[in-house]
PDB file of N, CA and C in Angstrom:
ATOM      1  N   UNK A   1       0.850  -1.180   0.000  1.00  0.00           N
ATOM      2  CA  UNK A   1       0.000   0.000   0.000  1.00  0.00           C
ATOM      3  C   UNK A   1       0.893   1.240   0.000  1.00  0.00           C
ATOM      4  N   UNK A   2       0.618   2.496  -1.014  1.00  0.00           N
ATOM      5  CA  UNK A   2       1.353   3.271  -0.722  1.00  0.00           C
ATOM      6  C   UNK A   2       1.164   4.102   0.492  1.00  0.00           C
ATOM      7  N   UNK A   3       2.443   4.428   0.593  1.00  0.00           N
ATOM      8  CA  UNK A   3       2.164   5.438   1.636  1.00  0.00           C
ATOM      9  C   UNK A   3       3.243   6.954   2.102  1.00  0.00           C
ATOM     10  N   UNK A   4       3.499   7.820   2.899  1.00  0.00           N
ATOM     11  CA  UNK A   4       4.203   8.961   2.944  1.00  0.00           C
ATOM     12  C   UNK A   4       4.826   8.802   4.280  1.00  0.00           C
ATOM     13  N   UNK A   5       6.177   8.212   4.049  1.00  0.00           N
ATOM     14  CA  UNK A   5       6.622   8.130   5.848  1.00  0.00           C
ATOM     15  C   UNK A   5       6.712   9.648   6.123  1.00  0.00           C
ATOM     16  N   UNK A   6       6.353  10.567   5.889  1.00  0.00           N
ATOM     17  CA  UNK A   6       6.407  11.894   6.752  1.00  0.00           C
ATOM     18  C   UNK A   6       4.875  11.951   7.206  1.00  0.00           C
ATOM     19  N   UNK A   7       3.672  11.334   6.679  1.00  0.00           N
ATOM     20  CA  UNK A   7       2.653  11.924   6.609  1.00  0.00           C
ATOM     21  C   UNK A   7       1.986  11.303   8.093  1.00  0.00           C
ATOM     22  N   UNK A   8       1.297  12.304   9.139  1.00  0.00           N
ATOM     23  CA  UNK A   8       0.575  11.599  10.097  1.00  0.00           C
ATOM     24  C   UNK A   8      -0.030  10.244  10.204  1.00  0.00           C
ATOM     25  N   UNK A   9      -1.054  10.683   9.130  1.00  0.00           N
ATOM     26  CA  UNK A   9      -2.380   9.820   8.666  1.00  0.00           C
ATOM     27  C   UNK A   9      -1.843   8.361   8.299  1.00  0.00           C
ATOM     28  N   UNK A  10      -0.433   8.466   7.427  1.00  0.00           N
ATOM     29  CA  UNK A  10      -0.198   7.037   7.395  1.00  0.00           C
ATOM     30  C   UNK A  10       0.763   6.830   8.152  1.00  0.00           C
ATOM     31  N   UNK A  11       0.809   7.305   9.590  1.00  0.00           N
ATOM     32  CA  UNK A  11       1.844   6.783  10.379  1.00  0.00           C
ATOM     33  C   UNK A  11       0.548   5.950  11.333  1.00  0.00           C
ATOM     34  N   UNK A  12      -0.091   6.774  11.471  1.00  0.00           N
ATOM     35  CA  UNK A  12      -1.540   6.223  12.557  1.00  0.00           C
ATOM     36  C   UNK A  12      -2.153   4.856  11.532  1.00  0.00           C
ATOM     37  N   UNK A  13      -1.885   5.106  10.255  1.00  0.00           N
ATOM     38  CA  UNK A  13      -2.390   3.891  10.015  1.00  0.00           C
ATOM     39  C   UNK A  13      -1.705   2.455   9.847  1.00  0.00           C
ATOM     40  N   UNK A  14      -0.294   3.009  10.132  1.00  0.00           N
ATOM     41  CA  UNK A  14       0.281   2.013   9.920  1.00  0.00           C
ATOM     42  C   UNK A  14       0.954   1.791  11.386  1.00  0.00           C
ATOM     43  N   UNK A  15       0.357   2.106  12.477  1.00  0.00           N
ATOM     44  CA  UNK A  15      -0.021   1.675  14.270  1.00  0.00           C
ATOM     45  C   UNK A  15       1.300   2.556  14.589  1.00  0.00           C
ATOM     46  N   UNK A  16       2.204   2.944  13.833  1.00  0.00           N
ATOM     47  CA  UNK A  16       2.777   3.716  14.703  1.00  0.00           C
ATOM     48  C   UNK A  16       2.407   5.055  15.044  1.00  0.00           C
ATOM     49  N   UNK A  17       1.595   5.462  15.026  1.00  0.00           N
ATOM     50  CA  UNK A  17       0.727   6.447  15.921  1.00  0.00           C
ATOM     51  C   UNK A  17      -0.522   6.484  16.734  1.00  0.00           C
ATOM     52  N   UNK A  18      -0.818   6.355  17.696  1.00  0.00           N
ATOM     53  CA  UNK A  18      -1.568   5.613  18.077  1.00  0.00           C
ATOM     54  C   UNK A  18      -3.403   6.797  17.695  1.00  0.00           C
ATOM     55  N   UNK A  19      -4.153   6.015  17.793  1.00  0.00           N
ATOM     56  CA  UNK A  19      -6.135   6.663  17.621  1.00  0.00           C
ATOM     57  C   UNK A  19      -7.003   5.789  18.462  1.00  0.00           C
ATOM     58  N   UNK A  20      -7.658   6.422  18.672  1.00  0.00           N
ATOM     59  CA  UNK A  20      -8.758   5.917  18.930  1.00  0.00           C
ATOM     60  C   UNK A  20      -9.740   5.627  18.012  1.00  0.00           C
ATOM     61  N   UNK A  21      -9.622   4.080  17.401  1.00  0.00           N
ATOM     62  CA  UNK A  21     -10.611   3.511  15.970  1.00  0.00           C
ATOM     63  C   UNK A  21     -12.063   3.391  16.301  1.00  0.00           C
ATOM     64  N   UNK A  22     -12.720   3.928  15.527  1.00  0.00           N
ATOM     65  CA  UNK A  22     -14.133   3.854  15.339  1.00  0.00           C
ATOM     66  C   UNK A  22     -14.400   2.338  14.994  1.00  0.00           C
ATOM     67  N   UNK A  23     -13.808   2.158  13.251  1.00  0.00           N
ATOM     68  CA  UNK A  23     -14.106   1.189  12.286  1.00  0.00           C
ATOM     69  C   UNK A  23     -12.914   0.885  11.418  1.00  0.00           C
ATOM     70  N   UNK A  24     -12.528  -0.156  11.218  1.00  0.00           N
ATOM     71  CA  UNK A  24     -11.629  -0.737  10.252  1.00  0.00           C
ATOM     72  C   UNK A  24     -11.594  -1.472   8.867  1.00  0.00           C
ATOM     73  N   UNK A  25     -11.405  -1.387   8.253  1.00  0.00           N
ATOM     74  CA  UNK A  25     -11.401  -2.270   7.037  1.00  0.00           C
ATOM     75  C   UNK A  25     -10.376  -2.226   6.253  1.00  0.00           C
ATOM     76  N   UNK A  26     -10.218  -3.120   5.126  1.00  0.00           N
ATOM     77  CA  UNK A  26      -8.708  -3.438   4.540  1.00  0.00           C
ATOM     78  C   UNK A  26      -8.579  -2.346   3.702  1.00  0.00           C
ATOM     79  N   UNK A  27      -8.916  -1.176   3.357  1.00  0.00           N
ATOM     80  CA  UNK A  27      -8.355  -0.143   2.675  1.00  0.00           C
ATOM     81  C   UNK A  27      -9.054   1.218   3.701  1.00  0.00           C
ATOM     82  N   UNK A  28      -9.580   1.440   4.593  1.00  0.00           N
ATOM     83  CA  UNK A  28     -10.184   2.080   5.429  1.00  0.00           C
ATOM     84  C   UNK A  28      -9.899   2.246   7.199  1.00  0.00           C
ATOM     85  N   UNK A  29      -9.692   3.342   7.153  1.00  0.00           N
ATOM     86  CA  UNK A  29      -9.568   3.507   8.859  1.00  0.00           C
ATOM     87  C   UNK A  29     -10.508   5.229   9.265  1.00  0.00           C
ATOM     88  N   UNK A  30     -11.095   4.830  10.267  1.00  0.00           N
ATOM     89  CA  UNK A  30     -12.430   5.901  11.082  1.00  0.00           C
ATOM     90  C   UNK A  30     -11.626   6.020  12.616  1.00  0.00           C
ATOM     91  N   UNK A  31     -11.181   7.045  12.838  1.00  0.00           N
ATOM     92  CA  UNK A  31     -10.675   7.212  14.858  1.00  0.00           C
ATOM     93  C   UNK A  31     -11.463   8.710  14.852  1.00  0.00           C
ATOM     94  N   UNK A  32     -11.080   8.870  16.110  1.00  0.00           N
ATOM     95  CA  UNK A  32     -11.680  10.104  16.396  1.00  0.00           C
ATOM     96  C   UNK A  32     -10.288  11.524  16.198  1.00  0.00           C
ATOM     97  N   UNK A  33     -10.818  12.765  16.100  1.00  0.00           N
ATOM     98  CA  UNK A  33     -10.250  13.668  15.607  1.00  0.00           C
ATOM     99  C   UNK A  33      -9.800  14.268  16.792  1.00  0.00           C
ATOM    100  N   UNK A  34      -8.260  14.370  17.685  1.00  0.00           N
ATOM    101  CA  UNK A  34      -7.486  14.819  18.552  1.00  0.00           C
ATOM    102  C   UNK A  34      -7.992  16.123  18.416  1.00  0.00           C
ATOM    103  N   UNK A  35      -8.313  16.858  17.762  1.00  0.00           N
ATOM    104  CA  UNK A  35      -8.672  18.197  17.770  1.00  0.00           C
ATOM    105  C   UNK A  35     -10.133  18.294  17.716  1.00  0.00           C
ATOM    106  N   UNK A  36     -11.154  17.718  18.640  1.00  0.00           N
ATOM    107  CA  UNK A  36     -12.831  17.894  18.158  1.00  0.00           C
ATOM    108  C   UNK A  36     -13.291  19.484  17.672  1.00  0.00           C
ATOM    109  N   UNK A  37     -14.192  19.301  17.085  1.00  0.00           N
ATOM    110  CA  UNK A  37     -14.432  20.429  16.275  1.00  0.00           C
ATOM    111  C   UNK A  37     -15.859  20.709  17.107  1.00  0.00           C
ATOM    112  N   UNK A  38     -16.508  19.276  17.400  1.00  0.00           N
ATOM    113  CA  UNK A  38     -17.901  19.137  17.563  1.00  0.00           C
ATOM    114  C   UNK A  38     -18.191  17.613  18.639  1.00  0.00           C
ATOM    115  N   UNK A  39     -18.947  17.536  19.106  1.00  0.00           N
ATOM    116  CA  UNK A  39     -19.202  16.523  20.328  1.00  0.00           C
ATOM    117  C   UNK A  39     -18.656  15.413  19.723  1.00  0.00           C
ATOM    118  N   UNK A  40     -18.996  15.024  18.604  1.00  0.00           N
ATOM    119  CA  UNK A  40     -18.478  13.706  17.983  1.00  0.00           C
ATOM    120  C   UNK A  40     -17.924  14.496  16.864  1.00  0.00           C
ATOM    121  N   UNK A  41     -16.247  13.959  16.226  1.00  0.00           N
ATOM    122  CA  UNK A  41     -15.360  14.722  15.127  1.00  0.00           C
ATOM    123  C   UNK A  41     -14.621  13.192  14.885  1.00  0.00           C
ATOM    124  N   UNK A  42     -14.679  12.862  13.539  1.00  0.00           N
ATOM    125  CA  UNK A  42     -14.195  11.369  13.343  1.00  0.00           C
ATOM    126  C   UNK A  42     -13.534  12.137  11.862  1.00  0.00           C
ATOM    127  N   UNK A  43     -12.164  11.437  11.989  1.00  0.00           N
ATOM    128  CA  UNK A  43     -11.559  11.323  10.295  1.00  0.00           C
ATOM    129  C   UNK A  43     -11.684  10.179   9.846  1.00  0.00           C
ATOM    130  N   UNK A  44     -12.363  10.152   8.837  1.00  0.00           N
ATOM    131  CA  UNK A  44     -11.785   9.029   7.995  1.00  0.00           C
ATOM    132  C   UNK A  44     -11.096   8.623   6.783  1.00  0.00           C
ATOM    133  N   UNK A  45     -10.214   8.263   6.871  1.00  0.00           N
ATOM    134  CA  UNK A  45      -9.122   8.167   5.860  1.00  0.00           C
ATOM    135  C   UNK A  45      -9.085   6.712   4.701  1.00  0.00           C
ATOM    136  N   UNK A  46      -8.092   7.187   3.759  1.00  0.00           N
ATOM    137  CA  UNK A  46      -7.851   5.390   3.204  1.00  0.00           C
ATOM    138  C   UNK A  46      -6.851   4.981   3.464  1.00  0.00           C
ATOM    139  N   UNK A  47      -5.951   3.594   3.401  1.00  0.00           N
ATOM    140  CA  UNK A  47      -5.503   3.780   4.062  1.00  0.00           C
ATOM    141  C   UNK A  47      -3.435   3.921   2.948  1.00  0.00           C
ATOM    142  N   UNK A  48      -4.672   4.290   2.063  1.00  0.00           N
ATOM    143  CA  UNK A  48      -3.536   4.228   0.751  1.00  0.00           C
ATOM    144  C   UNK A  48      -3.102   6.300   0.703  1.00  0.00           C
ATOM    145  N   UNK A  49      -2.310   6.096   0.411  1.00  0.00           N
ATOM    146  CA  UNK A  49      -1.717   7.865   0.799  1.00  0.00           C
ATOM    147  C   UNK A  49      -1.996   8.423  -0.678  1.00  0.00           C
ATOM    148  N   UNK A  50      -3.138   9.527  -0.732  1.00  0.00           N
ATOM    149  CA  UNK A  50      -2.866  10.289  -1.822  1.00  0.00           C
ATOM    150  C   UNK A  50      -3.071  11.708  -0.988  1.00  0.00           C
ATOM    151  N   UNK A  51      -2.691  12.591  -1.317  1.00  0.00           N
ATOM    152  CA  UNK A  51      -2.449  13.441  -0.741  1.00  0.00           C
ATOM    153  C   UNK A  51      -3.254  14.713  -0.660  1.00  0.00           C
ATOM    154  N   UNK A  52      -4.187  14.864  -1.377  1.00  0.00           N
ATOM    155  CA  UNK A  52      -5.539  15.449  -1.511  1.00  0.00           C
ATOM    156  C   UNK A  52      -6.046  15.584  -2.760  1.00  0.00           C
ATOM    157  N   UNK A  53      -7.269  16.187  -2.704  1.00  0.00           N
ATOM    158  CA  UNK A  53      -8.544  15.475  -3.695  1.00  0.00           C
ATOM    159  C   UNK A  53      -8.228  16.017  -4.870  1.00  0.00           C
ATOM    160  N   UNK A  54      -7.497  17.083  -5.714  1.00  0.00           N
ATOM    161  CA  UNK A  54      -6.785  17.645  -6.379  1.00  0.00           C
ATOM    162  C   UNK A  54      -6.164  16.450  -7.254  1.00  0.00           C
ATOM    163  N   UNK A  55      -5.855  15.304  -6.014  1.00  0.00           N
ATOM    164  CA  UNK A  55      -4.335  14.465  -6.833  1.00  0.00           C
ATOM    165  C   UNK A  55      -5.447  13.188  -6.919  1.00  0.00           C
ATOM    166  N   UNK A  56      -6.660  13.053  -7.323  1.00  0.00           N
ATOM    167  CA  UNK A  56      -7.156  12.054  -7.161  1.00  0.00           C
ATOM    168  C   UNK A  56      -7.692  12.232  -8.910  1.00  0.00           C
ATOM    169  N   UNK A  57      -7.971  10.804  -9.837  1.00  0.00           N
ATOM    170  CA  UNK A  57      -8.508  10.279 -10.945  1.00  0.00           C
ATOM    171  C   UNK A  57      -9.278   9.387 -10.658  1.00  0.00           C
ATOM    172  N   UNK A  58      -9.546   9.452 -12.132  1.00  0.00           N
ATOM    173  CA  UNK A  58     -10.986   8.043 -12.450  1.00  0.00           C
ATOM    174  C   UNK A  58     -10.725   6.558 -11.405  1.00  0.00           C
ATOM    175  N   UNK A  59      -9.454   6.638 -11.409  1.00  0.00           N
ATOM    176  CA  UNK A  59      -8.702   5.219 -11.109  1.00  0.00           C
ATOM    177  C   UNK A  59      -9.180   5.112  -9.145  1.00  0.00           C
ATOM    178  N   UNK A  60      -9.607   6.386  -9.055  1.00  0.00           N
ATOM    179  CA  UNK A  60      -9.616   6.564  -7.078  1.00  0.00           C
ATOM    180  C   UNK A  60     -10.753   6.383  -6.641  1.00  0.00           C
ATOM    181  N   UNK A  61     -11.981   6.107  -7.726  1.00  0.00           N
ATOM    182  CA  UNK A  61     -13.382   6.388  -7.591  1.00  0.00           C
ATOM    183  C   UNK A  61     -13.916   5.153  -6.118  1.00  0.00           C
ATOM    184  N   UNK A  62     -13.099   3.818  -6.744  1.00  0.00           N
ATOM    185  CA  UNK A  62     -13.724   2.932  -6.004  1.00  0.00           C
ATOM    186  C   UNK A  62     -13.220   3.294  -3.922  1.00  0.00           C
ATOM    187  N   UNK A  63     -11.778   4.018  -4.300  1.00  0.00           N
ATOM    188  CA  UNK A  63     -11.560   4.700  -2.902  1.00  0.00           C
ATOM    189  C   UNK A  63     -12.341   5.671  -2.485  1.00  0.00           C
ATOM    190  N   UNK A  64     -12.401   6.652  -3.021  1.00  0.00           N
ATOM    191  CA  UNK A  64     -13.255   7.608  -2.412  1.00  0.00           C
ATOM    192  C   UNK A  64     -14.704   6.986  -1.792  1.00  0.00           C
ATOM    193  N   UNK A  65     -15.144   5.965  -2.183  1.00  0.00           N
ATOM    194  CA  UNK A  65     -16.896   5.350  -2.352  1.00  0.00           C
ATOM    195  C   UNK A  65     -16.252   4.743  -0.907  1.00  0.00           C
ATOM    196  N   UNK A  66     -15.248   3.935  -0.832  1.00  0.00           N
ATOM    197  CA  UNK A  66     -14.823   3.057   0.367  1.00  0.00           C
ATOM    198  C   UNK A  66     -14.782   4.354   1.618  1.00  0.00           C
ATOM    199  N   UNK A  67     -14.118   5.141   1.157  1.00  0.00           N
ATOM    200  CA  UNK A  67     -14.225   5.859   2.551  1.00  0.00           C
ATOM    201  C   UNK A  67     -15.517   6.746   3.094  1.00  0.00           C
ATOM    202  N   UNK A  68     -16.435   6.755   1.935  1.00  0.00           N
ATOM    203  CA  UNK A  68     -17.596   7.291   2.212  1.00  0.00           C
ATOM    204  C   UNK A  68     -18.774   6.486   3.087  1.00  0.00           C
ATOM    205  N   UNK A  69     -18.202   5.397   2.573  1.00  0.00           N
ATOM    206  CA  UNK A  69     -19.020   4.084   3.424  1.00  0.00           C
ATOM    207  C   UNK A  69     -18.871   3.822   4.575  1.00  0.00           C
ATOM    208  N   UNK A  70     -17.285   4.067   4.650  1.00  0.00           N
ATOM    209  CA  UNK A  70     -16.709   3.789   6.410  1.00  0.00           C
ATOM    210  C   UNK A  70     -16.832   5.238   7.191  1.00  0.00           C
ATOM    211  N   UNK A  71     -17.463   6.361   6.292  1.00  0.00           N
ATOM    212  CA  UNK A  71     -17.219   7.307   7.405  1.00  0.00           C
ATOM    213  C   UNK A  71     -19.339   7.622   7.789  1.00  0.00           C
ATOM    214  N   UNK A  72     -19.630   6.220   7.204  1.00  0.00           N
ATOM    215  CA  UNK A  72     -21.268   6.242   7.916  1.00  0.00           C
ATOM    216  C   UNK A  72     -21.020   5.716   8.603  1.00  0.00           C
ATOM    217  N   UNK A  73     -20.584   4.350   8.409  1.00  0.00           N
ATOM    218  CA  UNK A  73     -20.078   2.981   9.869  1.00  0.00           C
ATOM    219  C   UNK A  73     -19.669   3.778  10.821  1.00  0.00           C
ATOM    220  N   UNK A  74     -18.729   4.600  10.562  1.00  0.00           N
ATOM    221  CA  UNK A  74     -18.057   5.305  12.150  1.00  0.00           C
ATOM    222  C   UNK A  74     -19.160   6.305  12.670  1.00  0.00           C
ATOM    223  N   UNK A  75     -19.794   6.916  11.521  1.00  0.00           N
ATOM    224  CA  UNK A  75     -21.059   7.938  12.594  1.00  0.00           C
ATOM    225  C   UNK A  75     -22.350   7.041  12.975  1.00  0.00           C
ATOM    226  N   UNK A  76     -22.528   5.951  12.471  1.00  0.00           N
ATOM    227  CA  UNK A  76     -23.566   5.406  13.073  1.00  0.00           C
ATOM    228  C   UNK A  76     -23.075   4.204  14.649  1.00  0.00           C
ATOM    229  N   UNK A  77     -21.463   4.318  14.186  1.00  0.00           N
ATOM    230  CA  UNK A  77     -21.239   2.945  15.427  1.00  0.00           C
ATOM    231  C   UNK A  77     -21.374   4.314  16.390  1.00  0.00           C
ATOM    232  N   UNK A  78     -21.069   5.932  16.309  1.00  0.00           N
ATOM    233  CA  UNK A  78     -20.614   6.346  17.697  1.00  0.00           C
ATOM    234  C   UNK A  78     -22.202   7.215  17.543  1.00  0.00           C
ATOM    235  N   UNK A  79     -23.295   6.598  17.534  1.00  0.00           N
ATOM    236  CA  UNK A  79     -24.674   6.525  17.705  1.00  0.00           C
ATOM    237  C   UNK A  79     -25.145   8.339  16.813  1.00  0.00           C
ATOM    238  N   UNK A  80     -24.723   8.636  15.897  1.00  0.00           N
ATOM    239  CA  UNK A  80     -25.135   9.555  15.139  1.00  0.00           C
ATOM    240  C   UNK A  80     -26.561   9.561  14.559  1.00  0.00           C
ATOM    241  N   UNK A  81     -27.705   8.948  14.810  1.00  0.00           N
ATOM    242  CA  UNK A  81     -28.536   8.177  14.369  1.00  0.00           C
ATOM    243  C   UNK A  81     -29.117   9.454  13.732  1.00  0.00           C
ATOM    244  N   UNK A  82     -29.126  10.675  14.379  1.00  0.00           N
ATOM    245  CA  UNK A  82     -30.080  11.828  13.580  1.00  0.00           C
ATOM    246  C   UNK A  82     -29.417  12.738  12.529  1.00  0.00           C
ATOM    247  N   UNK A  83     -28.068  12.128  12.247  1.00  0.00           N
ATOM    248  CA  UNK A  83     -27.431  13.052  11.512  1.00  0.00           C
ATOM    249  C   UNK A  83     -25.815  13.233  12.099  1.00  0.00           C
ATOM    250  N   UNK A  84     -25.202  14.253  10.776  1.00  0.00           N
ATOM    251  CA  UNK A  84     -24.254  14.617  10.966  1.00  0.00           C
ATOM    252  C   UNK A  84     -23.609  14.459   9.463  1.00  0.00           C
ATOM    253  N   UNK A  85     -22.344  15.663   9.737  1.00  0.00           N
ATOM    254  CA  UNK A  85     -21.238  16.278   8.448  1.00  0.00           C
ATOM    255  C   UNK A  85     -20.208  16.022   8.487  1.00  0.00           C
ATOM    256  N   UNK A  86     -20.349  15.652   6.412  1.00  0.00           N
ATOM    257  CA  UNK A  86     -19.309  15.348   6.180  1.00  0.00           C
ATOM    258  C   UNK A  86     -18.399  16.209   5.729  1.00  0.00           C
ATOM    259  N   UNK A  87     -17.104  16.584   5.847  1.00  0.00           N
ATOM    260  CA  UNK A  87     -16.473  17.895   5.034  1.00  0.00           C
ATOM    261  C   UNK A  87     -15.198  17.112   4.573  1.00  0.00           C
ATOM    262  N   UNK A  88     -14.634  17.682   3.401  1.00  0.00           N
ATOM    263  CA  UNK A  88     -13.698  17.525   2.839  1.00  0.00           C
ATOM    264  C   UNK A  88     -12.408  18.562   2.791  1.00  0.00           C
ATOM    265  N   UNK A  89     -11.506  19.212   3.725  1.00  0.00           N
ATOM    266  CA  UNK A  89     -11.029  20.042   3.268  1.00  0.00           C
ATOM    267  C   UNK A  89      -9.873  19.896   1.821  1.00  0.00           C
ATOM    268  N   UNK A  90      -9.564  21.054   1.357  1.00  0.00           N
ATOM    269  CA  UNK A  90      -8.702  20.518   0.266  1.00  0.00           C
ATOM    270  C   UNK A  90      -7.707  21.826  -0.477  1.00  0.00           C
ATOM    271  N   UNK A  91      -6.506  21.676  -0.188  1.00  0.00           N
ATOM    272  CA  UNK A  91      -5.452  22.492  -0.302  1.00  0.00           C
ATOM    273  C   UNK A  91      -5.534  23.724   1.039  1.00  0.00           C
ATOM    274  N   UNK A  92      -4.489  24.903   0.292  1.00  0.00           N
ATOM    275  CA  UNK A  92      -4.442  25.758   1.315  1.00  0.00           C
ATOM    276  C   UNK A  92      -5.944  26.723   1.816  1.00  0.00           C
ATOM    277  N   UNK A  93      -6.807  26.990   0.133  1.00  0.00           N
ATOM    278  CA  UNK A  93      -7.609  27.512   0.051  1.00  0.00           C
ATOM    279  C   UNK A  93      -9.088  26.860   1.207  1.00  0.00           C
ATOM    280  N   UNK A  94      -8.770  25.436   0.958  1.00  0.00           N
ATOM    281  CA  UNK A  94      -9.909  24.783   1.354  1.00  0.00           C
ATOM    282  C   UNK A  94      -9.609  24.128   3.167  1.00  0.00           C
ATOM    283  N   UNK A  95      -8.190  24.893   3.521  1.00  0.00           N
ATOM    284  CA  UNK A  95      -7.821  25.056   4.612  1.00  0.00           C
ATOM    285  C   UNK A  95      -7.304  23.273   5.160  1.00  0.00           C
ATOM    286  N   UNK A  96      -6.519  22.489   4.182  1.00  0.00           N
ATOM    287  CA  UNK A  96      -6.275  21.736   4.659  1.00  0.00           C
ATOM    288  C   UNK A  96      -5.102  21.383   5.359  1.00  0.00           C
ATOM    289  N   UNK A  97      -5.067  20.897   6.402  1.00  0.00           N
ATOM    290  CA  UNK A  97      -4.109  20.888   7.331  1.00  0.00           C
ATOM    291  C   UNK A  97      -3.289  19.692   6.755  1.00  0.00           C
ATOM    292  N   UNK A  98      -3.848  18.139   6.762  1.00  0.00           N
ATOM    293  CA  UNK A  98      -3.023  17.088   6.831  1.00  0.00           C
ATOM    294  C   UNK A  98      -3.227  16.917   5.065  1.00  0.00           C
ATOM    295  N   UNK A  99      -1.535  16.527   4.932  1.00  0.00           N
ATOM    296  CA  UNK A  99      -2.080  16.386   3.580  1.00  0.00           C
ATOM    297  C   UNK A  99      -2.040  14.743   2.939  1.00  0.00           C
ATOM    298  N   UNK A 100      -3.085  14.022   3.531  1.00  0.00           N
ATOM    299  CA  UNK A 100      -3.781  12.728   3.169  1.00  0.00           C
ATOM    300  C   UNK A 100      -5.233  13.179   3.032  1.00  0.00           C
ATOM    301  N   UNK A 101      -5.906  12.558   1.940  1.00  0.00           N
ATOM    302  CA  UNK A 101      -7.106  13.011   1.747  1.00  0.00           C
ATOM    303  C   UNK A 101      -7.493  12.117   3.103  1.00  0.00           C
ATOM    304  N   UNK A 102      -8.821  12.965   3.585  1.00  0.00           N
ATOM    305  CA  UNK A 102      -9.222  12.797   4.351  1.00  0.00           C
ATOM    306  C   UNK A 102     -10.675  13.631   5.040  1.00  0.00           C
ATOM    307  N   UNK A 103     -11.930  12.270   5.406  1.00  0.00           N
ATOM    308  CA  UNK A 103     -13.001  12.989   5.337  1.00  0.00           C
ATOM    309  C   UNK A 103     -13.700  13.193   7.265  1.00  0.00           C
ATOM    310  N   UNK A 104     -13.762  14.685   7.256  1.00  0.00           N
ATOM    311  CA  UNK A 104     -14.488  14.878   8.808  1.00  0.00           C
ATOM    312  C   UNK A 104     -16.153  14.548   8.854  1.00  0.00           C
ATOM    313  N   UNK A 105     -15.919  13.979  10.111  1.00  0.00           N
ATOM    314  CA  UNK A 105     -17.372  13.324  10.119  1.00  0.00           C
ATOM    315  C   UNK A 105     -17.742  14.213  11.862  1.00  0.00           C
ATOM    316  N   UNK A 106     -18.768  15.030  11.511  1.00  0.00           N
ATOM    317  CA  UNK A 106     -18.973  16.169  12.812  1.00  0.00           C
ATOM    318  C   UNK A 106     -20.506  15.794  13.167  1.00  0.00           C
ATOM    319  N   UNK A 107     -20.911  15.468  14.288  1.00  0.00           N
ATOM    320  CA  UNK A 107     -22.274  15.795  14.883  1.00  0.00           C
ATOM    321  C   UNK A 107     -22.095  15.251  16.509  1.00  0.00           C
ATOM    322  N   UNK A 108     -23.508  15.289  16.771  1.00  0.00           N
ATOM    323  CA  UNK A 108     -23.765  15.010  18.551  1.00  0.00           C
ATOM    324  C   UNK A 108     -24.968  15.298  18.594  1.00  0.00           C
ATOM    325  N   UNK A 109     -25.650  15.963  19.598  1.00  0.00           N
ATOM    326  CA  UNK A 109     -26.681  15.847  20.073  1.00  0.00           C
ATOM    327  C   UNK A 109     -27.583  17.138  20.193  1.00  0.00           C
ATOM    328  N   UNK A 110     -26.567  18.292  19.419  1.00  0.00           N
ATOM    329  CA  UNK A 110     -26.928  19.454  19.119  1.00  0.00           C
ATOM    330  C   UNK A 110     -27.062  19.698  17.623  1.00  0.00           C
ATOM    331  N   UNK A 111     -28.038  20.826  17.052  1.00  0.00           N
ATOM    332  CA  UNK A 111     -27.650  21.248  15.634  1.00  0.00           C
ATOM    333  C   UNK A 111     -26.637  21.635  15.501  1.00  0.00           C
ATOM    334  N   UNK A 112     -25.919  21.178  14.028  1.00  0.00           N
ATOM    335  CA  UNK A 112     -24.689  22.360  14.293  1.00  0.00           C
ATOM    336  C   UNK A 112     -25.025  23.446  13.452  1.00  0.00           C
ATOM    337  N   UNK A 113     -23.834  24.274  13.901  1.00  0.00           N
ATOM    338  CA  UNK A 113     -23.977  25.922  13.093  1.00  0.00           C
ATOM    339  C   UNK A 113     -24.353  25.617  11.649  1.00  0.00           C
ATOM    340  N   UNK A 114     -24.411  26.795  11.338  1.00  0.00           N
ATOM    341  CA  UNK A 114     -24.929  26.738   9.474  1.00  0.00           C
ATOM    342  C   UNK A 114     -23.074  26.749   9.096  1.00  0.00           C
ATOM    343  N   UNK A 115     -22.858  26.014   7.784  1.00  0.00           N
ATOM    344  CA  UNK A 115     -21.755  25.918   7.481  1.00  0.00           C
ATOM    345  C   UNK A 115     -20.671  27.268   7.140  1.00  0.00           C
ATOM    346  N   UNK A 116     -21.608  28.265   6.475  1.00  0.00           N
ATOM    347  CA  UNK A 116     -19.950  28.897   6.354  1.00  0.00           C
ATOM    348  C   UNK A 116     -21.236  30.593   6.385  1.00  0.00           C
ATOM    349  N   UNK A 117     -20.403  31.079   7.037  1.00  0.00           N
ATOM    350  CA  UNK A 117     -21.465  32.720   7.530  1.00  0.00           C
ATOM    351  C   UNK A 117     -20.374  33.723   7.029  1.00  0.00           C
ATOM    352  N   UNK A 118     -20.760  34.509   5.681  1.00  0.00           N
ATOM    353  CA  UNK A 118     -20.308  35.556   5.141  1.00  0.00           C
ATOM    354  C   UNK A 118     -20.414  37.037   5.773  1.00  0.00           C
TER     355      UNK A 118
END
């Protein structure tokens, strides 16, 4: 599997960093987000390193679908039942911090804010 020995995301996925896992699967990993944003904040990643959504083709489709799947498993195992968001950040513009694609999964037991207030 590829991966970026500098990059967080595939150091945690490859156990030398440690998370707290939601959900696992053989190209998929769900932990919770060291920085919560919101009562429940889950990343979920693949566990193959591309580096954001920019660097992704036709060839990534069946990844992107895999991590979309595992980042319901992780909001429904940590009881999201009424909801909750997904965000994608992406480059500097789109304010991304880690650079493994990677999708936030935000809710709890409150509404959250409206997404972006001009």
């Amino acid at each position: 599997m590829e991966r970026d020995p500098n990059c967080v995301f595939c150091k945690i996925v490859a156990g030398e960093l440690p998370c707290r896992k939601v959900y696992e699967d053989e190209s998929t990993l769900v932990f919770h987000d060291i920085r919560p944003q919101a009562e429940v904040h889950l990343l979920a990643v693949p566990k193959r390193h591309v580096a954001s959504m920019k660097d992704l083709s036709d060839a990534d489709a069946e990844m992107v679908g895999r991590v979309m799947v595992a980042a319901t498993k992780g909001a429904l195992a940590c009881g999201l039942e009424d909801g909750w968001r997904t965000i994608v950040n992406t480059g500097r513009i789109g304010r991304q911090e880690v650079m493994h694609v990677h999708v936030h999964v935000l809710g709890g037991n409150k509404v959250l804010p409206a997404m972006i207030q001009w």
